[in-house]
Protein backbone atom coordinates (compact mmCIF):
# COMPACT_ATOMS: atom_id res chain seq x y z
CA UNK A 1 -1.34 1.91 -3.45
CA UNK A 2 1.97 2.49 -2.44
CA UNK A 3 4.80 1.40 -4.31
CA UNK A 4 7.47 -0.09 -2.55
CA UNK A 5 10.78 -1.76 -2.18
CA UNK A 6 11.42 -4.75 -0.22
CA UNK A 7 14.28 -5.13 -1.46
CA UNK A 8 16.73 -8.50 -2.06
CA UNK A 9 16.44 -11.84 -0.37
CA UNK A 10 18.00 -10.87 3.62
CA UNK A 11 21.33 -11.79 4.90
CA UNK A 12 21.53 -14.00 8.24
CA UNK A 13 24.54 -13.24 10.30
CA UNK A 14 27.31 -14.85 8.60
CA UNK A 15 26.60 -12.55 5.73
CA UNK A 16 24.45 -15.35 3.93
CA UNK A 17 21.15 -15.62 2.26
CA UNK A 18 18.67 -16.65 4.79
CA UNK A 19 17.58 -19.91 3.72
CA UNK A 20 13.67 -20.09 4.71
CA UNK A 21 12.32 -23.31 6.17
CA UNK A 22 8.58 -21.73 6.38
CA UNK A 23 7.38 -18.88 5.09
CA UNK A 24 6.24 -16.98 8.14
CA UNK A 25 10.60 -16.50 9.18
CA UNK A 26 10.00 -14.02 6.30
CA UNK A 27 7.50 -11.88 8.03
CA UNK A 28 10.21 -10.00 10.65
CA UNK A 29 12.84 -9.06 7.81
CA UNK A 30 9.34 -7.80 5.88
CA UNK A 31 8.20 -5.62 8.18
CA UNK A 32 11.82 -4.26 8.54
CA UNK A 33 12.04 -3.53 5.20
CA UNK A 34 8.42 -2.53 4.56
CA UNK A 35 6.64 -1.18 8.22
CA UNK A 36 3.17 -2.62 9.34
CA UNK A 37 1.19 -1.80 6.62
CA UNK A 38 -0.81 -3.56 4.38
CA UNK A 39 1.03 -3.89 0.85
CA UNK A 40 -2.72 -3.58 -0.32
CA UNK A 41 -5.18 -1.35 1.45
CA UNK A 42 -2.33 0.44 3.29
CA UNK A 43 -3.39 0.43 6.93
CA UNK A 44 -1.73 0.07 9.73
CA UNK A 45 -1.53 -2.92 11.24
CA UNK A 46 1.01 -3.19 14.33
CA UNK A 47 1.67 -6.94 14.77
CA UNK A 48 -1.66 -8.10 13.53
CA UNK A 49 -0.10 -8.41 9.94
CA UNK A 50 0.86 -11.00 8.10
CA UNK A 51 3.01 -13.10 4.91
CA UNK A 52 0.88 -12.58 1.93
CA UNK A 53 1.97 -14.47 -1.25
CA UNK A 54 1.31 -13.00 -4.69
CA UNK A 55 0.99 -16.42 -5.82
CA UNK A 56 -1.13 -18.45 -3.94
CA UNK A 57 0.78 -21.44 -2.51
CA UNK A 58 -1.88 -23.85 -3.32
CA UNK A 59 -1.57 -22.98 -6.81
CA UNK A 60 2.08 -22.13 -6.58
CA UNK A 61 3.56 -24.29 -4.35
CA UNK A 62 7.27 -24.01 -5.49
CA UNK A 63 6.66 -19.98 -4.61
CA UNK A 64 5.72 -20.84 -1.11
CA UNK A 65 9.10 -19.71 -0.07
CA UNK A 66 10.26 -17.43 -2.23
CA UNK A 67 11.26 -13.72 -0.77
CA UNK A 68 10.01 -12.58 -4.69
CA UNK A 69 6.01 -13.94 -4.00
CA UNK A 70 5.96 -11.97 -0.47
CA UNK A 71 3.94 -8.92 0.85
CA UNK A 72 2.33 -8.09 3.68
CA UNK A 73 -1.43 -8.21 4.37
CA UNK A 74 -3.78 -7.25 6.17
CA UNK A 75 -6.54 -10.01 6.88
CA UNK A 76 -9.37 -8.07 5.08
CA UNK A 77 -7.19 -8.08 1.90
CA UNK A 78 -5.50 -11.66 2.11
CA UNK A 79 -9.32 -13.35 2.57
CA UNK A 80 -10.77 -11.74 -0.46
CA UNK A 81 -7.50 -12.13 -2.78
CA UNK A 82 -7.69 -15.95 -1.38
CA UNK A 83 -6.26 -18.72 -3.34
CA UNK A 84 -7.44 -16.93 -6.74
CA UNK A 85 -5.21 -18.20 -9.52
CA UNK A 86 -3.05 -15.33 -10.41
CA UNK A 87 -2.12 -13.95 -13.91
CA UNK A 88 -0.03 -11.45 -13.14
CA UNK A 89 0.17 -9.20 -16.00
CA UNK A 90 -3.33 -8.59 -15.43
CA UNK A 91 -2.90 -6.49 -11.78
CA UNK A 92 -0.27 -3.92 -10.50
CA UNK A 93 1.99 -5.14 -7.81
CA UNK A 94 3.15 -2.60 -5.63
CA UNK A 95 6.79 -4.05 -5.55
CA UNK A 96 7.07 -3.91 -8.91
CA UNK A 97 5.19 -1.26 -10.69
CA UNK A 98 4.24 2.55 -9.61
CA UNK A 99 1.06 1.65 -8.28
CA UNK A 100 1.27 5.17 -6.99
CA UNK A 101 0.74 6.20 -10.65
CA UNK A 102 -2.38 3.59 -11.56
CA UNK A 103 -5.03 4.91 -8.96
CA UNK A 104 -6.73 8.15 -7.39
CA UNK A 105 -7.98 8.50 -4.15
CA UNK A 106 -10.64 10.78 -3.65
CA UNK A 107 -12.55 12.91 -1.11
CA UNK A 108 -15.09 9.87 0.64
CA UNK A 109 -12.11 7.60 0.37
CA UNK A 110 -13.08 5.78 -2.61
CA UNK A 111 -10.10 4.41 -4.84
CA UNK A 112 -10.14 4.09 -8.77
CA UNK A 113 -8.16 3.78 -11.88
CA UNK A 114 -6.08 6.97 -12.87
CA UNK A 115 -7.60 8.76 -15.56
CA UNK A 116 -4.32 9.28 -17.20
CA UNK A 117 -3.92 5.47 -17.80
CA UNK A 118 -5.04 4.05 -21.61
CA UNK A 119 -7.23 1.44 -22.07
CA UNK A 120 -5.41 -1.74 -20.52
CA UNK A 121 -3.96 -0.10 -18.06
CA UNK A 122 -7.03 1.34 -16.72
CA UNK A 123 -8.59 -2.71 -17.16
CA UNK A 124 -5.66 -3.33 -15.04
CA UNK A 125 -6.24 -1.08 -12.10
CA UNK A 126 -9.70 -2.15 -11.81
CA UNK A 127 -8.71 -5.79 -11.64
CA UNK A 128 -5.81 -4.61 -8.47
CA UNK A 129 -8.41 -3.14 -6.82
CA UNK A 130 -11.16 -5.88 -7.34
CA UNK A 131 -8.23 -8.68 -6.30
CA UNK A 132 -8.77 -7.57 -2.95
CA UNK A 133 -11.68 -5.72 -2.53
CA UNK A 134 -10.35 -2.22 -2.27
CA UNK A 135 -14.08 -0.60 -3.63
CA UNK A 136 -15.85 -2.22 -0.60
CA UNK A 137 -17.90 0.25 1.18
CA UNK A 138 -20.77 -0.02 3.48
CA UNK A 139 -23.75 -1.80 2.41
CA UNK A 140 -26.93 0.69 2.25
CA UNK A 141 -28.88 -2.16 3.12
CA UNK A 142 -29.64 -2.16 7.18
CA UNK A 143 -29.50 -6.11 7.41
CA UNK A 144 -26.02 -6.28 5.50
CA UNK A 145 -23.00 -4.55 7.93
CA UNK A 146 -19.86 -5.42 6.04
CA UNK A 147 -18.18 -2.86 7.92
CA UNK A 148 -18.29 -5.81 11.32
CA UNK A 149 -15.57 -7.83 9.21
CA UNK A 150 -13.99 -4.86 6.79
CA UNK A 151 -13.57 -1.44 8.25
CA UNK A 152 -11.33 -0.47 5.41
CA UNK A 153 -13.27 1.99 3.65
CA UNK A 154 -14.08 3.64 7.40
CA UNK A 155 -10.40 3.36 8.44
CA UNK A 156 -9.41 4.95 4.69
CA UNK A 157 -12.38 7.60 5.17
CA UNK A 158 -10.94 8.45 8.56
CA UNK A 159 -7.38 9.06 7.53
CA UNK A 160 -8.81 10.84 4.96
CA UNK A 161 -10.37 13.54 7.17
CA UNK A 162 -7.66 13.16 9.60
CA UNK A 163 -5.39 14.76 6.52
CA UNK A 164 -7.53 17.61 5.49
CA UNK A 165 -8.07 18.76 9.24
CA UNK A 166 -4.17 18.57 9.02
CA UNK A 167 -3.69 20.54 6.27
CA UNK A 168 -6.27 23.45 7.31
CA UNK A 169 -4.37 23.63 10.53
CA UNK A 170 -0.60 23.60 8.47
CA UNK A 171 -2.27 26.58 6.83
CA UNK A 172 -2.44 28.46 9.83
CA UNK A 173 0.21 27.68 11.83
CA UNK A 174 3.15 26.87 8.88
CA UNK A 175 6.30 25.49 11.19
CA UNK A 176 8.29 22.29 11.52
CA UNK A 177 6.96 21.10 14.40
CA UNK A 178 3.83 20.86 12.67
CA UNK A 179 5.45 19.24 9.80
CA UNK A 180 6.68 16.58 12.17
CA UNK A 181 3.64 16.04 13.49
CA UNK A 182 1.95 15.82 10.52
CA UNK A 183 4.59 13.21 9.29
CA UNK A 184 3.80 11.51 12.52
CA UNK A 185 0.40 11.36 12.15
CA UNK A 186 0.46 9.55 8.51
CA UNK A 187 2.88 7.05 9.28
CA UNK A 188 0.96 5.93 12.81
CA UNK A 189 -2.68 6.22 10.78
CA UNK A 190 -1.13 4.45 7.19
CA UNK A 191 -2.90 4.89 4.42
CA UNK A 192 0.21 6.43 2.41
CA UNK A 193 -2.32 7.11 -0.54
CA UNK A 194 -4.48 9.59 1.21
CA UNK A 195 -2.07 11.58 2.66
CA UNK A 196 -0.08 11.98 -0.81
CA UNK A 197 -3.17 12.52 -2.20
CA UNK A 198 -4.68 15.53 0.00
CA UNK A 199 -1.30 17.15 0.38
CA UNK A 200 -0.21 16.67 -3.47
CA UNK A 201 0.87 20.28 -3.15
CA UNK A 202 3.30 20.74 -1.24
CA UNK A 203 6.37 19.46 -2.14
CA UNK A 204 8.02 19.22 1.19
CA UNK A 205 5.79 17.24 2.96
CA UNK A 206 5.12 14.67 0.51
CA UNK A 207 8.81 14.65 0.78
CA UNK A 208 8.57 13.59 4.50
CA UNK A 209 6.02 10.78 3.45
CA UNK A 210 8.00 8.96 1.35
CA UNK A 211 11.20 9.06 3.56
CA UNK A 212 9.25 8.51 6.76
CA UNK A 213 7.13 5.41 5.45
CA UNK A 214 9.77 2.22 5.58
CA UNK A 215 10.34 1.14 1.93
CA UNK A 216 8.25 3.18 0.02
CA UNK A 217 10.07 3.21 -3.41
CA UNK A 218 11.59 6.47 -3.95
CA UNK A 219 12.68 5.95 -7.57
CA UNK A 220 8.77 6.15 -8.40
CA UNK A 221 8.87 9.83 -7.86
CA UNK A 222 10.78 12.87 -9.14
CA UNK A 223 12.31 15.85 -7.26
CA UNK A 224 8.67 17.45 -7.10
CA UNK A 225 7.15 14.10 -5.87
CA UNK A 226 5.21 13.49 -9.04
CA UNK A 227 4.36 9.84 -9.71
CA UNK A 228 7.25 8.91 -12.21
CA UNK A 229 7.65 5.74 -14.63
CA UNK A 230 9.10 2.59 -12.39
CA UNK A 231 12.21 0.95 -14.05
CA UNK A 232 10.72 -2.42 -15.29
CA UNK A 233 7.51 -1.97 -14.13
CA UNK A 234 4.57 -1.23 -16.77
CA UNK A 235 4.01 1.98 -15.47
């Protein structure tokens, strides 16, 4: 899960804080500060995205407008999290801890807990990824297709392989126009994760990732792009 920076409350014009009337005026200034992508699952989304709020608004009303209880969503993500009444010391938030430090992504694009976190921390991860359903895969049974409502495991699975044929290929032909494209590639595909993930490597590319995806928070990492304590966060 990418961690990320959406930053402060947005200035209108006259150099004010935007005062919101509904909370869907936020959804421009987020995707300014913070791309299409799902603040969850990671994909990319283009314009079919939209204002997620940490805490539900009918359980948190007073939050219904407030710039701190916004993400982005895909609609996969915001249907399963639903109106669940949220503790939130019990999850990672991307916008506030180094969720890039809680989970692993794997070859088959399956996501769990890091095994570097302790006890509650790993209880943690498991709840962030069960909050939205981020374990889903295809059913093995032939009359259940969850995959013709979610196609975020196939979407994940496909960036996945998308990477690796990318890296095989950097391997062989080493220049900066294949670096670009590379970068190009990730950032049209999303799925920040995956790509950190399969080229966890190589320093400068990684490098690219996290200047080329909008708002990804690069105080989470150090100068060789390894996962670093967030200020405030829990990890």
């Amino acid at each position: 899960m990418r961690p990320i920076e959406k930053g402060s409350i947005p200035s209108g014009a006259n150099g004010l804080q935007i005062q919101l009337t509904k909370y869907q005026e936020a959804r421009g200034h987020l995707i300014e500060r913070l791309g299409t992508y799902c603040s969850y699952c990671e994909r990319a989304l283009g314009g079919n995205i939209a204002v997620e709020h940490i805490q539900p608004k009918s359980k948190a009303p007073g939050l219904s407008l407030s710039w701190n209880n916004f993400l982005l969503a895909c609609g996969n993500c915001n249907s399963i999290k639903a109106d669940k009444q949220i503790v939130m010391t019990d999850y990672f938030w991307p916008d506030s801890d180094n969720t890039a430090r809680a989970f692993e992504y794997s070859t088959g694009a399956t996501i769990s807990p890091n095994q570097a976190l302790n006890a509650p921390q790993s209880q943690m991860a498991i709840n962030t990824i069960k909050l939205t359903g981020l374990d889903r895969v295809p059913s093995s049974d032939p009359l259940i297709n969850p995959e013709a409502k979610d196609r975020r495991w196939r979407e994940r699975r496909t960036a996945y392989d998308m990477a690796e044929r990318a890296k095989r290929r950097l391997a062989t032909c080493n220049t900066n126009e294949m670096r670009e494209q590379i970068v190009e590639s990730a950032t049209a595909t999303g799925f920040f994760s995956v790509w950190m993930s399969v080229f966890k490597d190589d320093v400068n590319i990684m490098t690219r990732f996290i200047g080329a995806f909008p708002g990804t928070s690069s105080c989470c990492y150090d100068a060789s792009c390894v996962p670093i304590p967030r200020p405030n966060g829990v990890i």
